[in-house]
Protein backbone atom coordinates (compact mmCIF):
# COMPACT_ATOMS: atom_id res chain seq x y z
CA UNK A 1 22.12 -0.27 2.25
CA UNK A 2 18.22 0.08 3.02
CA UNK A 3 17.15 2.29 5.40
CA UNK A 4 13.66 3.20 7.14
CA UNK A 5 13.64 6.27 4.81
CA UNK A 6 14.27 4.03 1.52
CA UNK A 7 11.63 1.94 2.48
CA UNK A 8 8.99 4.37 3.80
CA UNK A 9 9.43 5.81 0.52
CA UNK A 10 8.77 2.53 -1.64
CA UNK A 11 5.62 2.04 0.66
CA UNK A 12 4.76 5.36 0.02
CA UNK A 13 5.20 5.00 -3.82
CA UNK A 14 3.51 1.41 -3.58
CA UNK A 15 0.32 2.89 -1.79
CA UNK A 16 -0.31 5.81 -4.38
CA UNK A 17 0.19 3.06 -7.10
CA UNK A 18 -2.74 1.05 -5.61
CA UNK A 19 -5.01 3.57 -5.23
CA UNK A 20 -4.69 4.68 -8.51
CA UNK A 21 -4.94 1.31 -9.66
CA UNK A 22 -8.03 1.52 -7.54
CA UNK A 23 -9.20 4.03 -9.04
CA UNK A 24 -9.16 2.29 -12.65
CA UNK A 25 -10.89 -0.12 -12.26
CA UNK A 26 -13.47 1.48 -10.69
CA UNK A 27 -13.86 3.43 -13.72
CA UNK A 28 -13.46 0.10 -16.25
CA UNK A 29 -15.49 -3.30 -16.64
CA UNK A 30 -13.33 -5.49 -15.05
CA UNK A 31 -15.37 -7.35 -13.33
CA UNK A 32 -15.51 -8.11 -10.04
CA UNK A 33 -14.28 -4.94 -9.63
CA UNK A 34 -15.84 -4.43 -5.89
CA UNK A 35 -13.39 -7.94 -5.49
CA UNK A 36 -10.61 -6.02 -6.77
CA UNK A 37 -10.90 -2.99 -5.61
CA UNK A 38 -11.55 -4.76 -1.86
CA UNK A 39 -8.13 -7.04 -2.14
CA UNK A 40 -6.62 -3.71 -3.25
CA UNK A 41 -7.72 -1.74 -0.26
CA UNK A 42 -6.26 -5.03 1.82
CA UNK A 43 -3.12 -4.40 0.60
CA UNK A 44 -2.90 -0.46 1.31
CA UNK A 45 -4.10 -1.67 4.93
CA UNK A 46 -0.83 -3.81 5.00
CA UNK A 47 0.82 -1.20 3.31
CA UNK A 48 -0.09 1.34 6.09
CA UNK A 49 0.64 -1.12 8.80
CA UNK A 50 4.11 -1.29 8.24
CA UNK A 51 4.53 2.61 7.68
CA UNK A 52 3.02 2.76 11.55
CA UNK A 53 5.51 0.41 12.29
CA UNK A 54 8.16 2.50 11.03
CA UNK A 55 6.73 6.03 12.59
CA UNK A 56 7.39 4.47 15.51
CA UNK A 57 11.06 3.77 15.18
CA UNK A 58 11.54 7.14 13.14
CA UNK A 59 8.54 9.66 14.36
CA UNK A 60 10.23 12.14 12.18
CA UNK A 61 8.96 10.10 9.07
CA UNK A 62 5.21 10.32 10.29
CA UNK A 63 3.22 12.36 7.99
CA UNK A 64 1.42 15.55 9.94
CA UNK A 65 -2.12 15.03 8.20
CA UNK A 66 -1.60 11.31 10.23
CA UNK A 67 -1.40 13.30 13.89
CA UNK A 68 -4.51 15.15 12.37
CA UNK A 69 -6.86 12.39 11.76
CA UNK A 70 -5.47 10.16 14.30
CA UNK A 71 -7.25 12.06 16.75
CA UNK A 72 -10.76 10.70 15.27
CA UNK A 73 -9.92 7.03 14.16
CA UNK A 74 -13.36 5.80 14.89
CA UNK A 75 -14.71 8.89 12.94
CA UNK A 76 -12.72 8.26 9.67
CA UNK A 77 -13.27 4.46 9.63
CA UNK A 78 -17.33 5.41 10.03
CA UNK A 79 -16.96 7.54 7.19
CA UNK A 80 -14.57 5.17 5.32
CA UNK A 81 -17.32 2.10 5.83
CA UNK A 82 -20.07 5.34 4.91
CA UNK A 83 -18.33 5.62 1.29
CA UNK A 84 -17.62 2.09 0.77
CA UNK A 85 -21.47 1.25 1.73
CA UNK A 86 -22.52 4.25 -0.66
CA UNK A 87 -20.51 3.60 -3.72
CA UNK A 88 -21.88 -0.34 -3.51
CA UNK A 89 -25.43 1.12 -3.61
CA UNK A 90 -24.82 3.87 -6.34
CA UNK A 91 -22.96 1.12 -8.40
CA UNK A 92 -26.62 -0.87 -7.93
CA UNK A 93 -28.51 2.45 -8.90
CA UNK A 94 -29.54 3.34 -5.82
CA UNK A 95 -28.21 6.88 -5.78
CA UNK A 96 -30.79 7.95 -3.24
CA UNK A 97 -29.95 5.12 -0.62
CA UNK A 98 -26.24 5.89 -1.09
CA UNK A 99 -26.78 9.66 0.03
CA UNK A 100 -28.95 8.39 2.37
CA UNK A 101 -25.99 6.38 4.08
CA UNK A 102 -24.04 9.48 3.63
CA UNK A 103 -26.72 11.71 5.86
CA UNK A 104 -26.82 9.39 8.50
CA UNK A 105 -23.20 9.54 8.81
CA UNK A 106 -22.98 13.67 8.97
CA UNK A 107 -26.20 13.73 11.34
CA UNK A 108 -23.96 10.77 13.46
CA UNK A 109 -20.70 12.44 13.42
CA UNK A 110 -19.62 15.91 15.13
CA UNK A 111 -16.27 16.07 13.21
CA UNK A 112 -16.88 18.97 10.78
CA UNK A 113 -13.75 17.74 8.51
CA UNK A 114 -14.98 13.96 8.12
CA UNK A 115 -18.68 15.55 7.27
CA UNK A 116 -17.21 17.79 4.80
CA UNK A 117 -15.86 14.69 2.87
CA UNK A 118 -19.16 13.48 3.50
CA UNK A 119 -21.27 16.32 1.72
CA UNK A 120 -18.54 16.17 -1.18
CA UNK A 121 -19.02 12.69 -1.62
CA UNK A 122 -22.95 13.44 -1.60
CA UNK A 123 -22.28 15.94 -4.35
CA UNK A 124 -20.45 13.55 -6.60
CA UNK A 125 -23.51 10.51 -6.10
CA UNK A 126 -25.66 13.51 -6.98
CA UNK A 127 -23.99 14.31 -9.86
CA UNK A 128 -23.72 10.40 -11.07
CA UNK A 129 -27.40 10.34 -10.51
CA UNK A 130 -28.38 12.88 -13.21
C-alpha cells in the first residue's frame, strides 16, 4: 500500500534524476537546451511542490537543510534567478557580464551562505572564461 514515505521517496529519486538530466544536457548539443533545461527545472518545481505538501502532513519527512534555507526564500530565489541570468550570458560569451550579475547579487544580499554559492559560481564562469 503507498504511503507518504513511499512516495516522498520516488519524488525524491525523480528530482535527483532531473537534475542530473539537467545537468547533461547542459554539457551536450542538444539544442534548445536553455528550453530543456527550463521545462526540466518546471518539473522539479512541481516536484518540490508536492514534497511541501507532504512535510506538512508528515513534518518528520522535511529535510533539515529545507528549515535552513527557508528562512531566506527571497534570498535563494535572487540567487537562483542570479545563476540562471549568468549561465545564459556565459553560454553567449559574455563571461564578464555573467560575473557581473553575480557581484551585484553578493553586494545586494547580506546572507553570507547564498554569497558563498555566489563567489563559487564566479569561480567556475572564471574558469570557463580562460
Amino acid at each position: 500500500m503507498p504511503t507518504l514515505d513511499s512516495i516522498n521517496g520516488l519524488l525524491d529519486d525523480a528530482a535527483k534524476t532531473l537534475d542530473k538530466a539537467a545537468r547533461e544536457i547542459r554539457d551536450t548539443p542538444l539544442e534548445p537546451s536553455k528550453e530543456h533545461i527550463l521545462r526540466i527545472g518546471q518539473a522539479l518545481s512541481n516536484v518540490f511542490e508536492i514534497q511541501h505538501k507532504i512535510y506538512e502532513l508528515r513534518p518528520d519527512l522535511k529535510p533539515a537543510y529545507l528549515d535552513e534555507k527557508s528562512k531566506n526564500p527571497e534570498g535563494n530565489r535572487a540567487l537562483g534567478e542570479a545563476i540562471v541570468k549568468a549561465d545564459a550570458l556565459a553560454d553567449a560569451g559574455k563571461h564578464a557580464d555573467a560575473i557581473k550579475v553575480l557581484k551585484n547579487f553578493i553586494n545586494s544580499c547580506p546572507d553570507s551562505e547564498l554569497t558563498s554559492i555566489a563567489k563559487r559560481e564566479i569561480e567556475r564562469h572564471k574558469g570557463a572564461s580562460t
